[in-house]
C-alpha atoms as a PDB file:
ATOM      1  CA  UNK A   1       0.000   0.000   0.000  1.00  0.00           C
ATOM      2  CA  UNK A   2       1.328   3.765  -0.976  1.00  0.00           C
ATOM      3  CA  UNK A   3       0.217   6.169   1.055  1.00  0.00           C
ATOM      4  CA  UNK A   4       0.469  10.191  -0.527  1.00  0.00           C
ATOM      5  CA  UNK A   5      -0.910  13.189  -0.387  1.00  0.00           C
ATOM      6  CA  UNK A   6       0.231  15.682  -3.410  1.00  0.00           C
ATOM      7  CA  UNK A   7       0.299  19.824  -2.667  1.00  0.00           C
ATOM      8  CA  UNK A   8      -0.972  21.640  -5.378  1.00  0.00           C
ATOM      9  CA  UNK A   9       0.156  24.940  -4.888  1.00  0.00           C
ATOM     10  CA  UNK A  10       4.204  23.647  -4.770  1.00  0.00           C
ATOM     11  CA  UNK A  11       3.597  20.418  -7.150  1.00  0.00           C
ATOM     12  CA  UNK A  12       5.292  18.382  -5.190  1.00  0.00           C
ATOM     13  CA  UNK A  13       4.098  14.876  -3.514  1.00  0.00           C
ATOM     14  CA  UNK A  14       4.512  13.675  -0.470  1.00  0.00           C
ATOM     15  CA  UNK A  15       4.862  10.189   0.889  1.00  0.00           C
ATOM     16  CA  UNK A  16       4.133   8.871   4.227  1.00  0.00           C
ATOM     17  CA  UNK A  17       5.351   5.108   5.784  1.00  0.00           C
ATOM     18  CA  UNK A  18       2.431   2.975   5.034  1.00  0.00           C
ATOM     19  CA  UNK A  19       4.221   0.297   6.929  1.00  0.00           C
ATOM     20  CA  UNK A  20       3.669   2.010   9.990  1.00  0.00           C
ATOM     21  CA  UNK A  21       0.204   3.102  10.182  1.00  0.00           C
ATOM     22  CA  UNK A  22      -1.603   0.270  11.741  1.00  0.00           C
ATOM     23  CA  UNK A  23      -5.105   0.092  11.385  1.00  0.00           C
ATOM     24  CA  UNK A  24      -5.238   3.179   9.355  1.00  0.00           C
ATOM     25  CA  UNK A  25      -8.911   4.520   9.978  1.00  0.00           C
ATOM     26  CA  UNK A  26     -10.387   6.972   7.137  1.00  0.00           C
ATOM     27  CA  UNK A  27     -10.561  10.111   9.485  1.00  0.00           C
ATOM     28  CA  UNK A  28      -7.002   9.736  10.380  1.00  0.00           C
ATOM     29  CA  UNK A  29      -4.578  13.043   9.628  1.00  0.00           C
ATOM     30  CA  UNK A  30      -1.441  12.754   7.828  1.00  0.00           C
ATOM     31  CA  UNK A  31       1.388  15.675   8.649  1.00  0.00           C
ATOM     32  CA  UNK A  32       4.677  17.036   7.164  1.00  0.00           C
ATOM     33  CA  UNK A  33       6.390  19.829   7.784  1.00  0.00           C
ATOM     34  CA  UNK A  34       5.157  23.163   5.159  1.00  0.00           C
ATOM     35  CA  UNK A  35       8.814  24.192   5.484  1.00  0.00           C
ATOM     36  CA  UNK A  36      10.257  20.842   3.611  1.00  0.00           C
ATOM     37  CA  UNK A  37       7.518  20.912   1.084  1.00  0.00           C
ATOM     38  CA  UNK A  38       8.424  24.170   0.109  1.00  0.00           C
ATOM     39  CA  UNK A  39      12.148  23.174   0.467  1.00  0.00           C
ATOM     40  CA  UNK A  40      11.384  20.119  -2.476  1.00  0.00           C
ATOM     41  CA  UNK A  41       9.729  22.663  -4.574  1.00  0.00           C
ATOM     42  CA  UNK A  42      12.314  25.603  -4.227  1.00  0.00           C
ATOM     43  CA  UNK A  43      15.363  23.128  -4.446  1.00  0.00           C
ATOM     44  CA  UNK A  44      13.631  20.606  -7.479  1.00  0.00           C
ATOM     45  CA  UNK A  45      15.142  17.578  -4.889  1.00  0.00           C
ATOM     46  CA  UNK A  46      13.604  15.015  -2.920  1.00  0.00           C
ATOM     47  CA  UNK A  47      13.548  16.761   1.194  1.00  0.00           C
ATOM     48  CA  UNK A  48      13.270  13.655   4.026  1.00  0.00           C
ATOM     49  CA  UNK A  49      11.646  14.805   7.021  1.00  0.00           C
ATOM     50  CA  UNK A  50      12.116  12.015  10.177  1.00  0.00           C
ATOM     51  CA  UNK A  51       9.279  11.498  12.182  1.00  0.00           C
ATOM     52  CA  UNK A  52       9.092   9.182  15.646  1.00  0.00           C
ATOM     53  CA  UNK A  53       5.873   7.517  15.751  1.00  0.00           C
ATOM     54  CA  UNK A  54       4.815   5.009  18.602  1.00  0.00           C
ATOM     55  CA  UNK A  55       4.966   2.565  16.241  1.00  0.00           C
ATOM     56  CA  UNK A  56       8.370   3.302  14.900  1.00  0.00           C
ATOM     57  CA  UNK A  57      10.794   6.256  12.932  1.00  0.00           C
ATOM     58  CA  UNK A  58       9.225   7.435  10.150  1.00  0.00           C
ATOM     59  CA  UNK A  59      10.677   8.827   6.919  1.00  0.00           C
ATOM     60  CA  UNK A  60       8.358  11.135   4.968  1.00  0.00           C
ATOM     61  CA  UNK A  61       9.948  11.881   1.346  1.00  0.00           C
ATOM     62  CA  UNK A  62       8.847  15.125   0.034  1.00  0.00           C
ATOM     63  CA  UNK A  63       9.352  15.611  -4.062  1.00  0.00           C
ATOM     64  CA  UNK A  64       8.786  17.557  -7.462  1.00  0.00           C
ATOM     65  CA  UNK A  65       6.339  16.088  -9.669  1.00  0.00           C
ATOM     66  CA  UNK A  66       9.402  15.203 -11.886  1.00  0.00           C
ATOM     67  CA  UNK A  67      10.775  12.878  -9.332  1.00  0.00           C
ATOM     68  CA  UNK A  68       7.099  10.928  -8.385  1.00  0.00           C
ATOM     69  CA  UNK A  69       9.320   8.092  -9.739  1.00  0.00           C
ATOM     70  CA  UNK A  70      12.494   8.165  -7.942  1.00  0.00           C
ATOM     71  CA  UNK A  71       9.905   9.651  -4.715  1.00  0.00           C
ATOM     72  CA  UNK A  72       8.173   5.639  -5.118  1.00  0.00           C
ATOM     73  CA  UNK A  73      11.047   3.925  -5.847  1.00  0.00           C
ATOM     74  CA  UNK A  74      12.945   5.336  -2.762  1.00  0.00           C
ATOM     75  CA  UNK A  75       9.735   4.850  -0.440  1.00  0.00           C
ATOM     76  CA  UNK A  76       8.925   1.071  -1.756  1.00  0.00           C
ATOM     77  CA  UNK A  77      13.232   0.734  -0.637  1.00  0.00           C
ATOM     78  CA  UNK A  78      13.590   2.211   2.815  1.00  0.00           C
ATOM     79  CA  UNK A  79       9.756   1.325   4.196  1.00  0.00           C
ATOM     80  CA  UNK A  80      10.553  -1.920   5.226  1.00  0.00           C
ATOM     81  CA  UNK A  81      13.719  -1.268   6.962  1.00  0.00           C
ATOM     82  CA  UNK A  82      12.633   1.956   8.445  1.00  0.00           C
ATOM     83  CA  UNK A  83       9.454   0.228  10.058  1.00  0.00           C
ATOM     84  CA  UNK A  84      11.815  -2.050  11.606  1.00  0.00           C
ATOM     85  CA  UNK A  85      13.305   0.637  13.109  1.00  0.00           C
ATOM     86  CA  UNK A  86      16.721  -0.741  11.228  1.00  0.00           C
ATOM     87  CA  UNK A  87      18.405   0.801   8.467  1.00  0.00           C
ATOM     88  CA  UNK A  88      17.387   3.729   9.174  1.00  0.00           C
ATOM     89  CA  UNK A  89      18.954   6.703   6.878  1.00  0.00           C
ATOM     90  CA  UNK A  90      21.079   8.995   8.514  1.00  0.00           C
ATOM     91  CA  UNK A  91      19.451  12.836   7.695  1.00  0.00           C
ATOM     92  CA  UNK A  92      21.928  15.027   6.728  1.00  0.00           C
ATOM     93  CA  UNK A  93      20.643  18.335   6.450  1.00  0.00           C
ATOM     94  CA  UNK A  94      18.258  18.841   3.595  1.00  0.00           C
ATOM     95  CA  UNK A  95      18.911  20.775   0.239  1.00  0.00           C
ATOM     96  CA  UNK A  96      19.984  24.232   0.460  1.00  0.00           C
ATOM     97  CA  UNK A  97      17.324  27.212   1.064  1.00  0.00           C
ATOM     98  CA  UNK A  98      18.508  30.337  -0.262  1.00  0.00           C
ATOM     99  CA  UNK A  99      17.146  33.070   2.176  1.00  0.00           C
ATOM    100  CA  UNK A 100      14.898  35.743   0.621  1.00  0.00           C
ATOM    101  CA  UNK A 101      15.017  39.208   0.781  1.00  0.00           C
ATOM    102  CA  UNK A 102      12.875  39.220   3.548  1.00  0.00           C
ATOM    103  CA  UNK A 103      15.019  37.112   6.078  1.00  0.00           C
ATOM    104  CA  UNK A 104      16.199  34.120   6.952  1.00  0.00           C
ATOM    105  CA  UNK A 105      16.461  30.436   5.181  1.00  0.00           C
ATOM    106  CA  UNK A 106      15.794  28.982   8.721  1.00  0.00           C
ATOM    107  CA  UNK A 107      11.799  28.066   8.878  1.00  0.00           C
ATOM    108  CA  UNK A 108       9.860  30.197  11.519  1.00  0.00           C
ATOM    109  CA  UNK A 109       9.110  27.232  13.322  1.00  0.00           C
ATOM    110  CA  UNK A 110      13.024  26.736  14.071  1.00  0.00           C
ATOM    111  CA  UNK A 111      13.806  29.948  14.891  1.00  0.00           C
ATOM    112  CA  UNK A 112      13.564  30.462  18.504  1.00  0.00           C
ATOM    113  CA  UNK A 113      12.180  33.764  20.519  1.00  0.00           C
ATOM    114  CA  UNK A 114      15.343  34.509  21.906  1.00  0.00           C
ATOM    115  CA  UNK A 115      17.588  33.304  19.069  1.00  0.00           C
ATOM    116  CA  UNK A 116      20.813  35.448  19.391  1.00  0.00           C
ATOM    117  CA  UNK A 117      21.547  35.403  15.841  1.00  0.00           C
ATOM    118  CA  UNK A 118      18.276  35.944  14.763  1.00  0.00           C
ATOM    119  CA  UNK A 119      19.032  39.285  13.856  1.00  0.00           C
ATOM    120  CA  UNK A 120      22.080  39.374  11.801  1.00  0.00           C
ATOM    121  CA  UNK A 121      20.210  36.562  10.382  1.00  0.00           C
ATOM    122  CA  UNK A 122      17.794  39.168   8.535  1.00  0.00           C
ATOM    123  CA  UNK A 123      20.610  41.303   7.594  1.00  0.00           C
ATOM    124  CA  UNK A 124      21.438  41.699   3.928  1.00  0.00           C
ATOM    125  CA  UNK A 125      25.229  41.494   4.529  1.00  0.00           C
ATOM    126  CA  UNK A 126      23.925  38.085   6.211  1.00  0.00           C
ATOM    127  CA  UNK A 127      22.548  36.562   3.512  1.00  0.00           C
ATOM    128  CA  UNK A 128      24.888  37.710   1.004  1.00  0.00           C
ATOM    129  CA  UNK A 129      27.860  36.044   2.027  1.00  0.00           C
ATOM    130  CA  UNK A 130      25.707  32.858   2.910  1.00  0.00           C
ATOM    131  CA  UNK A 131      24.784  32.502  -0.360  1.00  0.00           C
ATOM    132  CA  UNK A 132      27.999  33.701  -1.641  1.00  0.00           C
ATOM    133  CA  UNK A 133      29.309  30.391   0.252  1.00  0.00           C
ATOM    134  CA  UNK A 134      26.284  28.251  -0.867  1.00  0.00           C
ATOM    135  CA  UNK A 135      27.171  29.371  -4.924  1.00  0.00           C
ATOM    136  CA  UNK A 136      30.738  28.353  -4.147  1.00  0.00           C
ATOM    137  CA  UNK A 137      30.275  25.050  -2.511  1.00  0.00           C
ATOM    138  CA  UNK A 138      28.355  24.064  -5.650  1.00  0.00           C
ATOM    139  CA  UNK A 139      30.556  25.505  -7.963  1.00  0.00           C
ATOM    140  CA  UNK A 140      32.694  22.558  -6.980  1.00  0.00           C
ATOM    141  CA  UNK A 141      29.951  20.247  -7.464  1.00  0.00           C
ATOM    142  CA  UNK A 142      28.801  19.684  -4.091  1.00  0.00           C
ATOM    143  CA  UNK A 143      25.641  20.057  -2.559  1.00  0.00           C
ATOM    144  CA  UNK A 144      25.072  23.039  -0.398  1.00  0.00           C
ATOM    145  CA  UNK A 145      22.808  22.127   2.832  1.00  0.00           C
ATOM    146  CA  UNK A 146      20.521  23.907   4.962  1.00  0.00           C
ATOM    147  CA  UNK A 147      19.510  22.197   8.631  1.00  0.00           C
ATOM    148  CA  UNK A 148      17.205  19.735   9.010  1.00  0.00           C
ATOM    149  CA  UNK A 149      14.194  19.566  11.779  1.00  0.00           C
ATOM    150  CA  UNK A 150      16.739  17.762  13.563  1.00  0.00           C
ATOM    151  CA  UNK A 151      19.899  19.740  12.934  1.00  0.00           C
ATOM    152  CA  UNK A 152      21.031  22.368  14.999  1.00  0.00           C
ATOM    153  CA  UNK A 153      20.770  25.959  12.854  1.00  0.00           C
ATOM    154  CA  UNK A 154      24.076  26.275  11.302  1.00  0.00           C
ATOM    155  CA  UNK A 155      23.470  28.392   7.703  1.00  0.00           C
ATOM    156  CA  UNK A 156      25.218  26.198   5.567  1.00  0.00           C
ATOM    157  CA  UNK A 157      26.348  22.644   5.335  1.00  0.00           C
ATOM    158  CA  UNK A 158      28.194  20.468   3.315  1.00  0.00           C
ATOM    159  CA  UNK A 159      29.492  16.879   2.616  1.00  0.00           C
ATOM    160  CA  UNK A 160      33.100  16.597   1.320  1.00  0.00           C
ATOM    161  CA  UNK A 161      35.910  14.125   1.098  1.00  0.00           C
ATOM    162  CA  UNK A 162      33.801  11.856   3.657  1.00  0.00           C
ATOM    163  CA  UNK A 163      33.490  14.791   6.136  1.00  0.00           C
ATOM    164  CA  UNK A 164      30.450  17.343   7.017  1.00  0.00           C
ATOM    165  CA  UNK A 165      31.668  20.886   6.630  1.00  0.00           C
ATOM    166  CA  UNK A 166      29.053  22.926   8.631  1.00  0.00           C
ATOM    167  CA  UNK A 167      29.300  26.837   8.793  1.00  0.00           C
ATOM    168  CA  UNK A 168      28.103  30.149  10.804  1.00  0.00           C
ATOM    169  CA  UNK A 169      28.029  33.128   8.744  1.00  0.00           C
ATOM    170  CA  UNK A 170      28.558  36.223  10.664  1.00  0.00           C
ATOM    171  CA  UNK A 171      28.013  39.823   9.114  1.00  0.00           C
ATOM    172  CA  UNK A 172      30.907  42.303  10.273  1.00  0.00           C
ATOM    173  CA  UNK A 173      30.730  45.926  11.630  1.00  0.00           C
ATOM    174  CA  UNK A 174      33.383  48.533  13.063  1.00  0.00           C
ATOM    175  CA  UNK A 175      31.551  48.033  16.172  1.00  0.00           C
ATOM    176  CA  UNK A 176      29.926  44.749  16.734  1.00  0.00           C
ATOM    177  CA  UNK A 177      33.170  42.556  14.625  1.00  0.00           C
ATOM    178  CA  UNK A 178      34.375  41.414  18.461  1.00  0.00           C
ATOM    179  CA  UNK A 179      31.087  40.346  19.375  1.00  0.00           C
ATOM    180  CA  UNK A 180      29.995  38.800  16.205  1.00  0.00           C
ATOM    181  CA  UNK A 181      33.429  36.759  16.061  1.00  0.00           C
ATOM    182  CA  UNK A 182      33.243  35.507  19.664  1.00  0.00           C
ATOM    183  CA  UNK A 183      29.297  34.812  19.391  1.00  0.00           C
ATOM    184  CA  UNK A 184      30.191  32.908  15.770  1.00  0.00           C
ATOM    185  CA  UNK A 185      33.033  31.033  16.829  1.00  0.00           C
ATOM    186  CA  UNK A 186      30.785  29.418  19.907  1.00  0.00           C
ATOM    187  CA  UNK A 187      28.064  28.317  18.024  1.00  0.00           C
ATOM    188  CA  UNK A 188      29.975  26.616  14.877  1.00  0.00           C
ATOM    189  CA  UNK A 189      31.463  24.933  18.057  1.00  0.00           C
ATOM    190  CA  UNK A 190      28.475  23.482  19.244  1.00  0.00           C
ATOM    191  CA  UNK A 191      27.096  23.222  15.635  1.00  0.00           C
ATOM    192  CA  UNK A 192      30.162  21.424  15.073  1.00  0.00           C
ATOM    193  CA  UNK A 193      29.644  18.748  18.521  1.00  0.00           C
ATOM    194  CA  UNK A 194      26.115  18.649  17.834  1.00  0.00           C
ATOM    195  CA  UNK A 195      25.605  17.566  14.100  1.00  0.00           C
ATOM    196  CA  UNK A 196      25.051  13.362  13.421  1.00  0.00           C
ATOM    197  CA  UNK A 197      25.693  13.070   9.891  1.00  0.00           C
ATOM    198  CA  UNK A 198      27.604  10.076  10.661  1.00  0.00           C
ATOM    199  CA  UNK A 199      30.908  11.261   9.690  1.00  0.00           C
ATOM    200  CA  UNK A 200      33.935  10.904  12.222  1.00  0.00           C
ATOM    201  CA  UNK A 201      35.235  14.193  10.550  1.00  0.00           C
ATOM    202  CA  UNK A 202      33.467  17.726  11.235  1.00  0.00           C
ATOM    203  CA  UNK A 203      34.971  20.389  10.236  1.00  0.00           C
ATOM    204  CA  UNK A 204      33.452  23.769  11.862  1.00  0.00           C
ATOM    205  CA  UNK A 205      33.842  27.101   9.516  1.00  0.00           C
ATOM    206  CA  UNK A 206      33.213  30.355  10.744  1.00  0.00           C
ATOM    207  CA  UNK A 207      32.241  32.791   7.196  1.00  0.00           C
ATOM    208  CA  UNK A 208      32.362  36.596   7.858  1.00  0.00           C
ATOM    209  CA  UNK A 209      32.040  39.075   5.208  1.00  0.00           C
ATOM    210  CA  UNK A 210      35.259  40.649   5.434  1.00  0.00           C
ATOM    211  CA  UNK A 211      39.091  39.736   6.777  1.00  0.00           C
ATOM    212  CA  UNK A 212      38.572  40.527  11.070  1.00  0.00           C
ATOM    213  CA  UNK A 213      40.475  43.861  11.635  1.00  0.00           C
ATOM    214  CA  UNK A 214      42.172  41.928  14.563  1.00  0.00           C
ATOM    215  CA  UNK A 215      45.417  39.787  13.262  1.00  0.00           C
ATOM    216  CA  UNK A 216      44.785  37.605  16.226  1.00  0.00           C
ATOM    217  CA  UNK A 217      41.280  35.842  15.091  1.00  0.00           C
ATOM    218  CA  UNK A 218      42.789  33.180  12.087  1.00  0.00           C
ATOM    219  CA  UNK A 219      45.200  32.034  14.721  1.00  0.00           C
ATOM    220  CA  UNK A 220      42.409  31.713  17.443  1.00  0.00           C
ATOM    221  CA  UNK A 221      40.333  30.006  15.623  1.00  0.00           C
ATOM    222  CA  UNK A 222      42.851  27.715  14.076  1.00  0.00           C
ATOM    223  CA  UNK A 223      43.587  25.931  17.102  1.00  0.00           C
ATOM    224  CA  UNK A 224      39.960  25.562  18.043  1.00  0.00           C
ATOM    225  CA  UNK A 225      40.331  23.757  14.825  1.00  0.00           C
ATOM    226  CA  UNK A 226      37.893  25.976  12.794  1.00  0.00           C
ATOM    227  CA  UNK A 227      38.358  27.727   9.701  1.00  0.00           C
ATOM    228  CA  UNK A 228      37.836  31.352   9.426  1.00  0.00           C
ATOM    229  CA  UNK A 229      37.174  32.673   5.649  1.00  0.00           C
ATOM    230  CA  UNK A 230      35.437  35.341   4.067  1.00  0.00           C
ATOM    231  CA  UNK A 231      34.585  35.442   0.526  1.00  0.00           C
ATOM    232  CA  UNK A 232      37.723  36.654  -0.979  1.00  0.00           C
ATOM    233  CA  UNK A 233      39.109  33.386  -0.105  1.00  0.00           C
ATOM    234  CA  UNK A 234      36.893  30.696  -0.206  1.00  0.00           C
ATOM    235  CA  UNK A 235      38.241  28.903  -3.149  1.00  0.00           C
ATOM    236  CA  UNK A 236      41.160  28.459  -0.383  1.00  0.00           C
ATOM    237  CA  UNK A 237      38.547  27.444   1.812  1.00  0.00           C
ATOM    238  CA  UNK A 238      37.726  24.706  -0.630  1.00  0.00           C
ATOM    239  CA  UNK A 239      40.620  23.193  -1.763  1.00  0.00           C
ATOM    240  CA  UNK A 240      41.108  22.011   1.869  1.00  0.00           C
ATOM    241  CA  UNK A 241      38.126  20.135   1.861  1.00  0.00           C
ATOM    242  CA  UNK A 242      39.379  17.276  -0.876  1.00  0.00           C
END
């Protein structure tokens, strides 16, 4: 049995775990998150959202109407494992949201009330340097990665050289560059500690918009083992991470 539902206004499909919806009764409601929906349709990719049911982990495959097929074919794959609760995929991130002019990538529903980076989150400086690192890490031909419902909110990800690459952009002022540096450079950190991609190798990078005024920062953040890079030299950024 295939259970889907299919949102018009994003034409894209979504497919729940038939597996593990015993004694499925005709009243009963079937979620997913708007947020990945809208993530399949902006990104033209298949988004996996994990959901923990009592009977089990389920994995709800979002997708364009031009991947229905591969959507199916994945879901007809990984049911009967994931009922199981074996074989689980591990989520690693989802495909990259590009944040609009309006603010962040990050869904509302992620974003919490007293989120200190919420506000250099809306900032344009913000989000053009995230992209600016997002159009690079695909320029190599990898995929750029925004978190997952059950990633911590790093702004963008990657998977290189069998290693996740997850980074905290950081906008730059004559005033705030101290704070910004020291508040960036704790929660790549924790980004870093936090993430289960299931890669023995995480590599934390904090991305700023400019080189830090203050010689001392590369250095500092060297032997926390992060990289510090700003736009000017992100291809050197990159060819570390082959």
């Amino acid at each position: 049995m295939l259970v889907c539902g299919y949102a018009a206004e994003h034409d894209v499909f979504v497919f729940w775990d038939a597996a593990l919806r015993i004694d499925f009764a005709y009243s009963t409601s079937l979620e997913v998150k708007s947020a990945n929906v809208q993530a399949a349709a902006a990104s033209g990719l298949r988004v996996r959202q994990d959901r923990r049911l009592k009977t089990g982990m389920e994995v709800v495959i979002c997708a364009p109407s031009r991947l229905v097929v591969e959507a199916i074919e994945e879901r007809a794959s990984s049911g009967e494992a994931d009922s199981r609760g074996k074989g689980v995929p591990v989520a690693r991130g989802q495909p990259y949201m590009r944040p609009s002019s309006g603010g962040s990538a990050t869904p509302t529903s992620r974003v919490f009330r007293f989120d200190p980076d919420a506000i250099d989150r809306g900032t344009n400086a913000h989000r053009k340097v995230q992209n600016q690192l997002a159009d690079a890490v695909r320029a190599r031909g990898w995929q750029p990665l925004s978190p997952s419902d059950s990633d911590p909110l790093f702004d963008v990800g990657w998977i290189a050289a069998d290693g996740a690459w997850i980074a905290e952009v950081k906008s730059l002022t004559p005033t705030n560059e101290e704070r910004q540096l020291r508040l960036g450079l704790g929660q790549v950190l924790s980004y870093a500690h936090l993430i289960d991609w299931g890669f023995d190798s995480k590599r934390p990078v904090l991305a700023v918009e400019r080189e830090p005024s203050s010689a001392y920062w590369p250095d500092l953040c060297e032997s926390h083992g992060v990289a510090l890079s700003w736009p000017e030299v992100f291809d050197e950024l990159l060819d570390t991470c082959v």
